[in-house]
PDB file of N, CA and C in Angstrom:
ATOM      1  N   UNK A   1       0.816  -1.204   0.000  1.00  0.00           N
ATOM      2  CA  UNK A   1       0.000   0.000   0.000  1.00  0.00           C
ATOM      3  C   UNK A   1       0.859   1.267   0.000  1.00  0.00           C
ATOM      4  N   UNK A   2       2.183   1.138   0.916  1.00  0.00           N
ATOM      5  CA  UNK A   2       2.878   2.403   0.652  1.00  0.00           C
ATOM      6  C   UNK A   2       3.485   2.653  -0.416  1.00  0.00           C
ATOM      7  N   UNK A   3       3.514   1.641  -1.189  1.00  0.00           N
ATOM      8  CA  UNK A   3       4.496   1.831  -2.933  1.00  0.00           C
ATOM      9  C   UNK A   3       3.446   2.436  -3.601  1.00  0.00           C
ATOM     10  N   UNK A   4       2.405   2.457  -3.518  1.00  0.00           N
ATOM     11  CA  UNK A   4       0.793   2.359  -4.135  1.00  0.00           C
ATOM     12  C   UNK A   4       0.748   4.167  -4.042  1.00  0.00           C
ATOM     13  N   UNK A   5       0.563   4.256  -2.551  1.00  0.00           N
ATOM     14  CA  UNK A   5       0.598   5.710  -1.908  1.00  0.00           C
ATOM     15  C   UNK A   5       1.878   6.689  -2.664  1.00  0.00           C
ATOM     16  N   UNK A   6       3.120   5.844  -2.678  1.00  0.00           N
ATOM     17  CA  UNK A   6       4.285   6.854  -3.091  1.00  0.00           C
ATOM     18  C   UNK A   6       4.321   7.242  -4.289  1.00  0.00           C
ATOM     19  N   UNK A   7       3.326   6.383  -5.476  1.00  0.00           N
ATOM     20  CA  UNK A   7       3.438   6.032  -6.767  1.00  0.00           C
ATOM     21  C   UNK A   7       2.278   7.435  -6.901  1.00  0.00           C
ATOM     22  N   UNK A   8       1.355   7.979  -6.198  1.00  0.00           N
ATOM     23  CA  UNK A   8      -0.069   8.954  -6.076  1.00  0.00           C
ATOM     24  C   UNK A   8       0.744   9.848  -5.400  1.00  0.00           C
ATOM     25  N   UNK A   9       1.248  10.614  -5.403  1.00  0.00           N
ATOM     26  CA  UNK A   9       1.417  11.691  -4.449  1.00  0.00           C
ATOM     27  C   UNK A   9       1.117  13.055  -5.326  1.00  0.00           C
ATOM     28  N   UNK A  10       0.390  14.149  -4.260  1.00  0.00           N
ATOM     29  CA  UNK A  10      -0.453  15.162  -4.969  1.00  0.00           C
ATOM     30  C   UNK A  10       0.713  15.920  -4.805  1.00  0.00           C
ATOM     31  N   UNK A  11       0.284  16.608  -6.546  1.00  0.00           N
ATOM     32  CA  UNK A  11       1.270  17.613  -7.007  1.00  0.00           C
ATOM     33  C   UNK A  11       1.111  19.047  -5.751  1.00  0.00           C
ATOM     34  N   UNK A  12       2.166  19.599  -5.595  1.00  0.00           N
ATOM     35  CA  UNK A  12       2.092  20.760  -5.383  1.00  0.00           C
ATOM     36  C   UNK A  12       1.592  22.215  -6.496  1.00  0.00           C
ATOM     37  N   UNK A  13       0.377  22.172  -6.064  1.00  0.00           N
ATOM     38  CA  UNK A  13      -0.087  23.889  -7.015  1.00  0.00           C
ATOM     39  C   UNK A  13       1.361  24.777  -7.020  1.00  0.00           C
ATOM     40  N   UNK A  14       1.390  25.442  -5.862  1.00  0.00           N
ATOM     41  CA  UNK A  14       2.258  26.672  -5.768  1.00  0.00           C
ATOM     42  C   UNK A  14       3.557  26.028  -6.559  1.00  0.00           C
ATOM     43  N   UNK A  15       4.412  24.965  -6.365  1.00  0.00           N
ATOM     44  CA  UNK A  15       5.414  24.568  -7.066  1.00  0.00           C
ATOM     45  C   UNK A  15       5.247  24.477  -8.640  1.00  0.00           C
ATOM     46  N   UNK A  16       3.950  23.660  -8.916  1.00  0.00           N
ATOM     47  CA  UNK A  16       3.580  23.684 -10.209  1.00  0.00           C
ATOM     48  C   UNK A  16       3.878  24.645 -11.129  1.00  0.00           C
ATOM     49  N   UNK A  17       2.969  25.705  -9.983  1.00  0.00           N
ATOM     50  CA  UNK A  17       2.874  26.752 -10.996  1.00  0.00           C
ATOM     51  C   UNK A  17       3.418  28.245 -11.344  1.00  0.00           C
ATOM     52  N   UNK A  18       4.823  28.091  -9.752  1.00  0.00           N
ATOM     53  CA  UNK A  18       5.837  28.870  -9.866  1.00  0.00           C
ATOM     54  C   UNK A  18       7.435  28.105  -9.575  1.00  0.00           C
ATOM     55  N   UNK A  19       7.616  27.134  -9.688  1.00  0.00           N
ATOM     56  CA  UNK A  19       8.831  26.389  -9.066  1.00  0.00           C
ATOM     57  C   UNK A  19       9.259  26.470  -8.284  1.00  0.00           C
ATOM     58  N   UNK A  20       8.394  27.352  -7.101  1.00  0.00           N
ATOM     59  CA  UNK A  20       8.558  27.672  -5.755  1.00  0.00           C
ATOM     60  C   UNK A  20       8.076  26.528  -4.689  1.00  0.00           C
ATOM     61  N   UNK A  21       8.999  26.016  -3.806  1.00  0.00           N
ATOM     62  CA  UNK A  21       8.326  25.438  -2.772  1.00  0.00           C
ATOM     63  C   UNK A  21       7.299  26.032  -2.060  1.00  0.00           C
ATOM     64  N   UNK A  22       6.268  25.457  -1.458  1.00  0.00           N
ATOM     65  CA  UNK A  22       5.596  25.859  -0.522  1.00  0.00           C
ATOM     66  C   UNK A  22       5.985  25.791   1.059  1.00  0.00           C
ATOM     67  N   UNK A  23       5.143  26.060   1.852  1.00  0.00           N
ATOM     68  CA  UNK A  23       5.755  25.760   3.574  1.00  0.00           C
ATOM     69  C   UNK A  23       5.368  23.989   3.738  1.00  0.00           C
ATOM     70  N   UNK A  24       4.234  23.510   3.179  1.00  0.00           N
ATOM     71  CA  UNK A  24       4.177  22.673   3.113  1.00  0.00           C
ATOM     72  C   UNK A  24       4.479  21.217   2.336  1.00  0.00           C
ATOM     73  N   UNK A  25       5.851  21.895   1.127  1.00  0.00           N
ATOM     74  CA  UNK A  25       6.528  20.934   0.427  1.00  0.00           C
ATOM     75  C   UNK A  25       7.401  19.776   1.372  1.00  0.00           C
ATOM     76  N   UNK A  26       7.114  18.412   1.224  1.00  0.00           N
ATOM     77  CA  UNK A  26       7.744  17.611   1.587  1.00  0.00           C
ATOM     78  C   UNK A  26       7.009  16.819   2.675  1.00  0.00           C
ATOM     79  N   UNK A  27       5.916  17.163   3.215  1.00  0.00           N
ATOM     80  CA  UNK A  27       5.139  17.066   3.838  1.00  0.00           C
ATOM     81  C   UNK A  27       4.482  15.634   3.628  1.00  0.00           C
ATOM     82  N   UNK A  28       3.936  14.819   2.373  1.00  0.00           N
ATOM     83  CA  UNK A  28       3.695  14.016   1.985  1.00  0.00           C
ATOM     84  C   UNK A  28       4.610  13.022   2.230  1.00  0.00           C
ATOM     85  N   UNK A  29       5.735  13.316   2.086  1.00  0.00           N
ATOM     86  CA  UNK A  29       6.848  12.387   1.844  1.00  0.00           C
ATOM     87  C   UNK A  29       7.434  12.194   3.237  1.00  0.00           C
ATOM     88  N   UNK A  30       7.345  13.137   3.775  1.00  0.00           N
ATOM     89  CA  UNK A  30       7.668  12.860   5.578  1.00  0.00           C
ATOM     90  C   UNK A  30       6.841  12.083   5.885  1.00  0.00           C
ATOM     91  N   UNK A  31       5.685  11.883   5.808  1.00  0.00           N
ATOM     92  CA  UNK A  31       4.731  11.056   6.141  1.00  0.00           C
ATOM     93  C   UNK A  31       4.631   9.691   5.659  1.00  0.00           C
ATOM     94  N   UNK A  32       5.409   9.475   4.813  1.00  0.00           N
ATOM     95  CA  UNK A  32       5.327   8.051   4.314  1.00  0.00           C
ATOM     96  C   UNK A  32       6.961   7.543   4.993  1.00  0.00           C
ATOM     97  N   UNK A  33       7.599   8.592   4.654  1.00  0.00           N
ATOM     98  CA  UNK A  33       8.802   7.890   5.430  1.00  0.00           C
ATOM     99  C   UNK A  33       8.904   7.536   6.685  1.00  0.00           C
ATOM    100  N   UNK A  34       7.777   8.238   7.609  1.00  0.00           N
ATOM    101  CA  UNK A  34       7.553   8.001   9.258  1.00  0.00           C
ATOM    102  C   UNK A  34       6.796   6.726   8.821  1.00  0.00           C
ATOM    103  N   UNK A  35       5.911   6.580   7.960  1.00  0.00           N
ATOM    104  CA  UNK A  35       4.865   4.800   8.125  1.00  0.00           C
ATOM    105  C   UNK A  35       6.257   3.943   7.478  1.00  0.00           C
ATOM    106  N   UNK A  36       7.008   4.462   6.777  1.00  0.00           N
ATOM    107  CA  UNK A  36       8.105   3.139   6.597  1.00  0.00           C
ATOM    108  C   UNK A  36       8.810   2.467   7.711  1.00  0.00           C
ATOM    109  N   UNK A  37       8.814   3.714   8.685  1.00  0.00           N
ATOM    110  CA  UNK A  37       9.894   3.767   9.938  1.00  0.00           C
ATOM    111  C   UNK A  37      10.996   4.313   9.923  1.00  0.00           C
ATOM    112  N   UNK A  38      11.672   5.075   9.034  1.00  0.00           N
ATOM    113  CA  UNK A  38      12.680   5.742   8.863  1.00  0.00           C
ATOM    114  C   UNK A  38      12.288   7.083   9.450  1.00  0.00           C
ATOM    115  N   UNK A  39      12.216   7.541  10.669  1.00  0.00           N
ATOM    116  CA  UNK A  39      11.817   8.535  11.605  1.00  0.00           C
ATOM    117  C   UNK A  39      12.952   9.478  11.199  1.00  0.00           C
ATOM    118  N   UNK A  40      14.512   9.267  11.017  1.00  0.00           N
ATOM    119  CA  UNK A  40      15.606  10.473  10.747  1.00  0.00           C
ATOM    120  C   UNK A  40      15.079  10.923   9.601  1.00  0.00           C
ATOM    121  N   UNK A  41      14.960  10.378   8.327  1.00  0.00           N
ATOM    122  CA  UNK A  41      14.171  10.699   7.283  1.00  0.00           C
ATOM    123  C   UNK A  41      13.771  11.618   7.214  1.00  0.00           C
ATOM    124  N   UNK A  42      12.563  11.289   8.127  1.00  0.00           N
ATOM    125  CA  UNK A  42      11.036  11.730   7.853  1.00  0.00           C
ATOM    126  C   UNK A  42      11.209  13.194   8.015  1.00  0.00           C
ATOM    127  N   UNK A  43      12.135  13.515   9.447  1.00  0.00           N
ATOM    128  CA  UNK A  43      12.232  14.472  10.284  1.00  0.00           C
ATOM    129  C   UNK A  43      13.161  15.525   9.480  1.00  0.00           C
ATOM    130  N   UNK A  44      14.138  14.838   8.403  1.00  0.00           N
ATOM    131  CA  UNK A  44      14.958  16.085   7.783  1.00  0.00           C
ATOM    132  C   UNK A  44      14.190  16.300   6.299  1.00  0.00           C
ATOM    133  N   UNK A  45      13.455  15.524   5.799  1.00  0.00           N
ATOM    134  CA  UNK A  45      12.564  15.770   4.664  1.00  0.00           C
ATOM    135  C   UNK A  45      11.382  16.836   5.182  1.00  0.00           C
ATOM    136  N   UNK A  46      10.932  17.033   6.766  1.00  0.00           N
ATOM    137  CA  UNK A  46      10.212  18.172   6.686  1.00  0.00           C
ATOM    138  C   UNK A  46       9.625  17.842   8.271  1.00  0.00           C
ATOM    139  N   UNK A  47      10.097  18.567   9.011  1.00  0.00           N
ATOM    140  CA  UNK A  47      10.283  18.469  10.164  1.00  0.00           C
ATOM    141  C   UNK A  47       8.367  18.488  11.127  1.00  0.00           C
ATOM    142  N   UNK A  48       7.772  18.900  10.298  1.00  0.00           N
ATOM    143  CA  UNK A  48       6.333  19.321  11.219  1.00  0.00           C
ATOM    144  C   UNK A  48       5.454  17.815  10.392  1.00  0.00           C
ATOM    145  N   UNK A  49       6.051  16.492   9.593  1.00  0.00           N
ATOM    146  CA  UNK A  49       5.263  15.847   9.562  1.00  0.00           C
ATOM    147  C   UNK A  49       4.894  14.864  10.250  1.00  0.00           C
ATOM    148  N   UNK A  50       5.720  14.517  11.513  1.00  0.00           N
ATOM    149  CA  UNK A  50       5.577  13.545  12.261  1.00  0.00           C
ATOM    150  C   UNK A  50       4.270  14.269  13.172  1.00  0.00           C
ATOM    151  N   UNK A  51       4.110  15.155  14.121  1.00  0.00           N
ATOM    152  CA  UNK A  51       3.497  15.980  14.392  1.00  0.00           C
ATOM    153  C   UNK A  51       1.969  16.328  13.914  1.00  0.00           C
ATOM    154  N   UNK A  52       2.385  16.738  12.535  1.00  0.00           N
ATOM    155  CA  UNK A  52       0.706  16.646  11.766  1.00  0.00           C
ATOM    156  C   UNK A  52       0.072  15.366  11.931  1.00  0.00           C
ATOM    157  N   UNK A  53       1.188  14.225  11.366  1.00  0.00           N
ATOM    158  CA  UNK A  53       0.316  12.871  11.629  1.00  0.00           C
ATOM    159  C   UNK A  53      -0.297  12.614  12.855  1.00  0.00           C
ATOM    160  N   UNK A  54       0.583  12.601  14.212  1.00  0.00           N
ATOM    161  CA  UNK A  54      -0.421  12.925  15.461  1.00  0.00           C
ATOM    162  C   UNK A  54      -1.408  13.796  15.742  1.00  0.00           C
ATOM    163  N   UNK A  55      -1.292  15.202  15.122  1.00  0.00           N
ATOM    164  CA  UNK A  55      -2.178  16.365  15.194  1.00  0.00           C
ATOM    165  C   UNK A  55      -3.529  15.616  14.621  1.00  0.00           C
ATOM    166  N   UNK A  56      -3.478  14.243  13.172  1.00  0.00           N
ATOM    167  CA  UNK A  56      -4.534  14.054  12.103  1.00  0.00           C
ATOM    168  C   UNK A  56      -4.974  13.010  13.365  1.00  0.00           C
ATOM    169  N   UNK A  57      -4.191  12.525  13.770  1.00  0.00           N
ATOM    170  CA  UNK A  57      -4.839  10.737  14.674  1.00  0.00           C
ATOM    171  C   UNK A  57      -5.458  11.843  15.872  1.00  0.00           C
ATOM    172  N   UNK A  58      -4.943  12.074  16.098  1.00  0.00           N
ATOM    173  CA  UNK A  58      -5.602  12.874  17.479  1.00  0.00           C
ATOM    174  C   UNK A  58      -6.976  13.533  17.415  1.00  0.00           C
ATOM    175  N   UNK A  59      -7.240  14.161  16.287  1.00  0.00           N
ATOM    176  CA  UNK A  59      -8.223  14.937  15.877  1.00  0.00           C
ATOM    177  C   UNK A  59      -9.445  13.952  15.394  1.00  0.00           C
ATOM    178  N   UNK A  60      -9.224  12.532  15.190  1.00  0.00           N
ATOM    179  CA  UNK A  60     -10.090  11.740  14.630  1.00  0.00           C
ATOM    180  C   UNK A  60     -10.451  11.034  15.999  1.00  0.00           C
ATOM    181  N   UNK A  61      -9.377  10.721  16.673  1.00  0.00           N
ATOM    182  CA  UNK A  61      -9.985  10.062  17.683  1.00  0.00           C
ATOM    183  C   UNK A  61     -11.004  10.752  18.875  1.00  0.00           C
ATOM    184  N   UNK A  62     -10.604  12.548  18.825  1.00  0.00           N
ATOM    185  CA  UNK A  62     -11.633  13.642  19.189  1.00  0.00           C
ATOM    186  C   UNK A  62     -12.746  13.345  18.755  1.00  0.00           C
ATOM    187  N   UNK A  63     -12.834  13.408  17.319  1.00  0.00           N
ATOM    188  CA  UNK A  63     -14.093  13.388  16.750  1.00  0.00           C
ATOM    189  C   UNK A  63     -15.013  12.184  17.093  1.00  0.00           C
ATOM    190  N   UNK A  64     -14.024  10.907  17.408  1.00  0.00           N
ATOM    191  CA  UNK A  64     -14.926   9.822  17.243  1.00  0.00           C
ATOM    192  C   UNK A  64     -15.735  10.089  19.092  1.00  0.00           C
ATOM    193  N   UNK A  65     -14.467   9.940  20.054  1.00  0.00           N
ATOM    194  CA  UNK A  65     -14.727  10.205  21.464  1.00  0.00           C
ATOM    195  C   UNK A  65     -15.142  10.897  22.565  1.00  0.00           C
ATOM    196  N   UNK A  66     -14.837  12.289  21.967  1.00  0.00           N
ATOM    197  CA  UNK A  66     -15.076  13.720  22.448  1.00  0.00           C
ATOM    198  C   UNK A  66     -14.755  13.870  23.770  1.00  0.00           C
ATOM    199  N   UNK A  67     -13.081  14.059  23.434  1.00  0.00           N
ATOM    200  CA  UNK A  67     -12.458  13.784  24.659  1.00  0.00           C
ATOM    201  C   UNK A  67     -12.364  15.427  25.888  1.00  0.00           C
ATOM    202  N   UNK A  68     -12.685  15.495  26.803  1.00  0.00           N
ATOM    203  CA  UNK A  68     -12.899  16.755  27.778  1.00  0.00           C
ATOM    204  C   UNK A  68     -12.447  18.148  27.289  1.00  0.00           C
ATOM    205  N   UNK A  69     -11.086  17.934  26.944  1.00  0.00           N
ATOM    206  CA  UNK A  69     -10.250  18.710  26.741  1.00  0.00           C
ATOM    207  C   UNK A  69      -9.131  18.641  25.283  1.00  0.00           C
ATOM    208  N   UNK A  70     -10.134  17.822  24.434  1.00  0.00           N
ATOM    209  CA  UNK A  70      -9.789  17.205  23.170  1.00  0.00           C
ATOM    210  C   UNK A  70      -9.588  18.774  22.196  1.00  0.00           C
ATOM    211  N   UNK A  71     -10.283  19.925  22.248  1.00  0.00           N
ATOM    212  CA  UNK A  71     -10.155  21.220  21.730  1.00  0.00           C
ATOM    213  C   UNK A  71      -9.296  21.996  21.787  1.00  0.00           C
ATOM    214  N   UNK A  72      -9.111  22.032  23.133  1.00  0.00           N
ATOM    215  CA  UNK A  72      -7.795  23.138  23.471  1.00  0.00           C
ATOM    216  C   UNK A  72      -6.362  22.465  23.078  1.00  0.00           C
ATOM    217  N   UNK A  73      -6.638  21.029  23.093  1.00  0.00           N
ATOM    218  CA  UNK A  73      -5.430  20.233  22.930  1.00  0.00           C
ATOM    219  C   UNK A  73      -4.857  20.265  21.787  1.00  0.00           C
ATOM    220  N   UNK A  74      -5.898  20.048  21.070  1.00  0.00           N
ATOM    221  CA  UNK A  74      -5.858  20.359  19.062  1.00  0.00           C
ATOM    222  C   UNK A  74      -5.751  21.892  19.111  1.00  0.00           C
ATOM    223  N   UNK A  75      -5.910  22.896  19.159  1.00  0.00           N
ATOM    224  CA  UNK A  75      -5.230  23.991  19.465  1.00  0.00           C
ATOM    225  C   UNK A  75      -4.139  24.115  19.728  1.00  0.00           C
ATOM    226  N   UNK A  76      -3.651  23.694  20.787  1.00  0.00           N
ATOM    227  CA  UNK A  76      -2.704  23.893  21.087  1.00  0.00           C
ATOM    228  C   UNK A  76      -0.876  23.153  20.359  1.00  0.00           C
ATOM    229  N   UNK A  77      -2.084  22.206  19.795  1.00  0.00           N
ATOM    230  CA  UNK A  77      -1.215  20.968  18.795  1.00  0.00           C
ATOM    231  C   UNK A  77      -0.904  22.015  17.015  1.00  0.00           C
ATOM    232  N   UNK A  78      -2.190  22.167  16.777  1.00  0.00           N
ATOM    233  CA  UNK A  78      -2.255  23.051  15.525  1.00  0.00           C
ATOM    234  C   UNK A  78      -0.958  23.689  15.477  1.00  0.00           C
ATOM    235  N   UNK A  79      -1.007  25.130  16.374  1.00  0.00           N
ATOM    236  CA  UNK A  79      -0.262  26.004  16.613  1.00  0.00           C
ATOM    237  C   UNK A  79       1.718  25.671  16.940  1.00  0.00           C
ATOM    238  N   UNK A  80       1.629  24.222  17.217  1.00  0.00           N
ATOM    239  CA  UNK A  80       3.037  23.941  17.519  1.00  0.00           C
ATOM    240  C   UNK A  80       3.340  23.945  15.543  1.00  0.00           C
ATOM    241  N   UNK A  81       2.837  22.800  15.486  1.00  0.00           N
ATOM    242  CA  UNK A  81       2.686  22.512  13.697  1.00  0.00           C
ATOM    243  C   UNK A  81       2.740  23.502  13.067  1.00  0.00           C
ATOM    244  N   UNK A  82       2.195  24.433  13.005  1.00  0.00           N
ATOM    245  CA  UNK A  82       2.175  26.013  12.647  1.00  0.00           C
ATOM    246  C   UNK A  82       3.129  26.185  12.726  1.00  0.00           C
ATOM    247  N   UNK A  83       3.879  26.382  13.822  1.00  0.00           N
ATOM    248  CA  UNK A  83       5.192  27.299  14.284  1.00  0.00           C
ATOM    249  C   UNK A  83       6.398  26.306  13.257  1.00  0.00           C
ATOM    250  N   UNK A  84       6.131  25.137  13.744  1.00  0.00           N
ATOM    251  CA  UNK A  84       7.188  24.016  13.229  1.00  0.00           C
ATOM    252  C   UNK A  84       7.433  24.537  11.372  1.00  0.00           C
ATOM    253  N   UNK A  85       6.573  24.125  10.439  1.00  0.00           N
ATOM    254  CA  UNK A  85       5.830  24.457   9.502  1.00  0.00           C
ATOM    255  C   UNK A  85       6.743  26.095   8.849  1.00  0.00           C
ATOM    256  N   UNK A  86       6.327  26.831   9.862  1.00  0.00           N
ATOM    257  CA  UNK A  86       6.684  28.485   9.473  1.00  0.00           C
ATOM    258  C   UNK A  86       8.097  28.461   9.764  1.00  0.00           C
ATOM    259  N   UNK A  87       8.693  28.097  11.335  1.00  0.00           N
ATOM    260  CA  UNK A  87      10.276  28.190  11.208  1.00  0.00           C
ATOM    261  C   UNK A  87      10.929  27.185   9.811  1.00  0.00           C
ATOM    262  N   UNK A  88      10.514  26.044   9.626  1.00  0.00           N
ATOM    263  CA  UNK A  88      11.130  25.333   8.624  1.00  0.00           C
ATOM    264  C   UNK A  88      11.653  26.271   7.167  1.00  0.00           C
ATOM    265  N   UNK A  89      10.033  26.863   6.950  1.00  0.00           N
ATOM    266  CA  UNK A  89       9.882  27.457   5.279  1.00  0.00           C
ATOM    267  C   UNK A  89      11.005  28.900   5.600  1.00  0.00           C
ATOM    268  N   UNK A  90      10.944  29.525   6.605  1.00  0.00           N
ATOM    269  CA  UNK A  90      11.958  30.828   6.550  1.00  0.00           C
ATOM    270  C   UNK A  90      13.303  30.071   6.950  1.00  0.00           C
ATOM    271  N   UNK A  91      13.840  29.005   7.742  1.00  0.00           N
ATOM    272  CA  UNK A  91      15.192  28.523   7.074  1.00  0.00           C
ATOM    273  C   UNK A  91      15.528  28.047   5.403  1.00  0.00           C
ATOM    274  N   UNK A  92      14.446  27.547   5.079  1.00  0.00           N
ATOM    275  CA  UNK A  92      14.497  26.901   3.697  1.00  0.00           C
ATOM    276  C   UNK A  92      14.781  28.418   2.623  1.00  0.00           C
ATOM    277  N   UNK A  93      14.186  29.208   3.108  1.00  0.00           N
ATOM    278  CA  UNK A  93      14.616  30.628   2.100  1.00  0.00           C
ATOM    279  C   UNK A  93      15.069  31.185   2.638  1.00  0.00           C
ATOM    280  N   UNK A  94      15.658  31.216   4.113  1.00  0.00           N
ATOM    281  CA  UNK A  94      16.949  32.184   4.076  1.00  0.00           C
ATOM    282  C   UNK A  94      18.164  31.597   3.650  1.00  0.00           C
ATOM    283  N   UNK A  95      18.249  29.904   3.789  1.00  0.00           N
ATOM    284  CA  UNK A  95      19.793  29.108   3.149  1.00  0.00           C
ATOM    285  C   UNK A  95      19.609  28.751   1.658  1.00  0.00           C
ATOM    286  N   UNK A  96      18.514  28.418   1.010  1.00  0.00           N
ATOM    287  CA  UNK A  96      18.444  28.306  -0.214  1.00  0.00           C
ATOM    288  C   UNK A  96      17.965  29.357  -0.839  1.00  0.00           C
ATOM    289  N   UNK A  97      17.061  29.952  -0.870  1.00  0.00           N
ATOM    290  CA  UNK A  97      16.652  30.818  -1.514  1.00  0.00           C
ATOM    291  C   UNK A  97      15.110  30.649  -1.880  1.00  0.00           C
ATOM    292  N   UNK A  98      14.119  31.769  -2.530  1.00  0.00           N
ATOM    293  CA  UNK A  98      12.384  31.159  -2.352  1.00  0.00           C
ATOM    294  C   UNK A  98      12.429  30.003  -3.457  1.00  0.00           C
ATOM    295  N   UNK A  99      13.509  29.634  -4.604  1.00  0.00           N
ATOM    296  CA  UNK A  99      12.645  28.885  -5.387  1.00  0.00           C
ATOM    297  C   UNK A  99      14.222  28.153  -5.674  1.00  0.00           C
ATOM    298  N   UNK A 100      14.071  26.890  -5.245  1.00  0.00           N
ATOM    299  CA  UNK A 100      14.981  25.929  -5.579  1.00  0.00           C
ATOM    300  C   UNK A 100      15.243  25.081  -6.902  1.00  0.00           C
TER     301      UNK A 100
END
């Protein structure tokens, strides 16, 4: 299923259609490299995807359970991801530059 998954991976618009990375380039691919198990990987291909994947499990298991304090938590989860996400993309263009 993950050769299946790696073989589908959605294009990036913004790259598409300026050869610019986005904040969220690599993101896909962190995520498959964390389900392979290659966690160093995952983490230098794009550091906020291990994170999102818990932010996505977490948020489903909210939805299914409706856990007390399941809101503020996802808040508070969002916003790390966010930060993670935003510091990544301003190292990525202050050492490379906006369009690689």
């Amino acid at each position: 299923m993950l050769n299946w998954l790696e073989d589908h991976l959605l294009d990036c618009p913004m790259k598409t259609l300026t050869g610019c990375d986005c904040p969220g380039c690599g993101m896909q691919r962190s995520i498959l490299l964390m389900l392979r198990g290659d966690w160093t990987a995952s983490i230098a291909m794009h550091p906020a995807g291990i994170p999102t994947a818990v932010l996505v499990l977490f948020l489903l298991a909210h939805l299914k359970w409706k856990f007390a304090f399941g809101a503020a938590v996802l808040k508070w989860m969002f916003i790390f991801v966010a930060t993670i996400t935003t510091i990544n993309y301003l190292l990525k263009i202050c050492l490379y530059g906006p369009c690689l």
